[in-house]
Protein backbone atom coordinates (compact mmCIF):
# COMPACT_ATOMS: atom_id res chain seq x y z
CA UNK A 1 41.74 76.11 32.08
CA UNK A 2 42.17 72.24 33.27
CA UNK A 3 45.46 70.91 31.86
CA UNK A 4 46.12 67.23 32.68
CA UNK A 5 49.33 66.68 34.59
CA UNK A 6 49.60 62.82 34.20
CA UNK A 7 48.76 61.18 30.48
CA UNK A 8 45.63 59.40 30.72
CA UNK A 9 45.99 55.25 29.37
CA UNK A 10 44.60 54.61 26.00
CA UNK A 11 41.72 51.92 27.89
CA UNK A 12 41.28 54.94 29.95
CA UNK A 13 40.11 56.87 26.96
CA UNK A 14 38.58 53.57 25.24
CA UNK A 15 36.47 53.50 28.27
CA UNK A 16 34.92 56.42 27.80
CA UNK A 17 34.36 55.89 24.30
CA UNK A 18 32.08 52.64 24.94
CA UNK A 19 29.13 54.77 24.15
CA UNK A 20 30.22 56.57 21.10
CA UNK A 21 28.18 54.76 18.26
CA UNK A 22 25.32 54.46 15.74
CA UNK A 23 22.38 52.76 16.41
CA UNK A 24 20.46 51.64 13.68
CA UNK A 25 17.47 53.15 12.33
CA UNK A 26 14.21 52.11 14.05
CA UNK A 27 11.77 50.82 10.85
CA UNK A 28 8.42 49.96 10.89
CA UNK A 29 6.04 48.38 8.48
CA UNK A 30 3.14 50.86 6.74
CA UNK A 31 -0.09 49.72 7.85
CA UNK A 32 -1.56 50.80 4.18
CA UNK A 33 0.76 49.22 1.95
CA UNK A 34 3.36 47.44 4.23
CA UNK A 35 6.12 48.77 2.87
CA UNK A 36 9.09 49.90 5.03
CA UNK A 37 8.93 53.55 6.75
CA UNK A 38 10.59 55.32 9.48
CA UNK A 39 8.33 56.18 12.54
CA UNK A 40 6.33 59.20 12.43
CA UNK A 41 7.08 59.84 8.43
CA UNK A 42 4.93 60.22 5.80
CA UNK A 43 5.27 56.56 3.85
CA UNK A 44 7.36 57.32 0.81
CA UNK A 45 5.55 54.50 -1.59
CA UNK A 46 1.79 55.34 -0.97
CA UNK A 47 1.66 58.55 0.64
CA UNK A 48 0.01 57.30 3.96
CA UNK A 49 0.42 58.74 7.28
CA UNK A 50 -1.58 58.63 10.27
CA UNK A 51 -4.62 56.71 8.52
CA UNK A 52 -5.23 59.21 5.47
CA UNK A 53 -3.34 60.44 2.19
CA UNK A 54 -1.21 63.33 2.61
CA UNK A 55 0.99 63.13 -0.33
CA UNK A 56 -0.74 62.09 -3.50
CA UNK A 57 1.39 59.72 -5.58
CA UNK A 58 0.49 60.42 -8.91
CA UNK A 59 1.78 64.29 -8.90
CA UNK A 60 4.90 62.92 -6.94
């Protein structure tokens, strides 16, 4: 197995860590009732999704 002979710098290893973080959650509007949804979800408040009721909201 690889063991390092020479300690790497810590902006060596910050380097490399550039790319290590969150990206925020892409959210759209609901066409229905333009309330706020993630992409390609079923729209929590009316039950929308794709142009037609999936999830009725009165049994929810």
């Amino acid at each position: 197995m690889a063991h390092p002979k020479r300690r790497h710098s810590a902006t060596r290893g910050r380097k490399r860590r550039t790319h290590y973080k969150l990206t925020p959650p892409n959210v759209v509007d609901c066409p229905h009732c333009h309330s706020p949804r993630l992409p390609h979800h079923v729209c929590t408040q009316c039950g929308y999704y794709n142009g037609r009721q999936v999830i009725d909201q009165a049994e929810a």
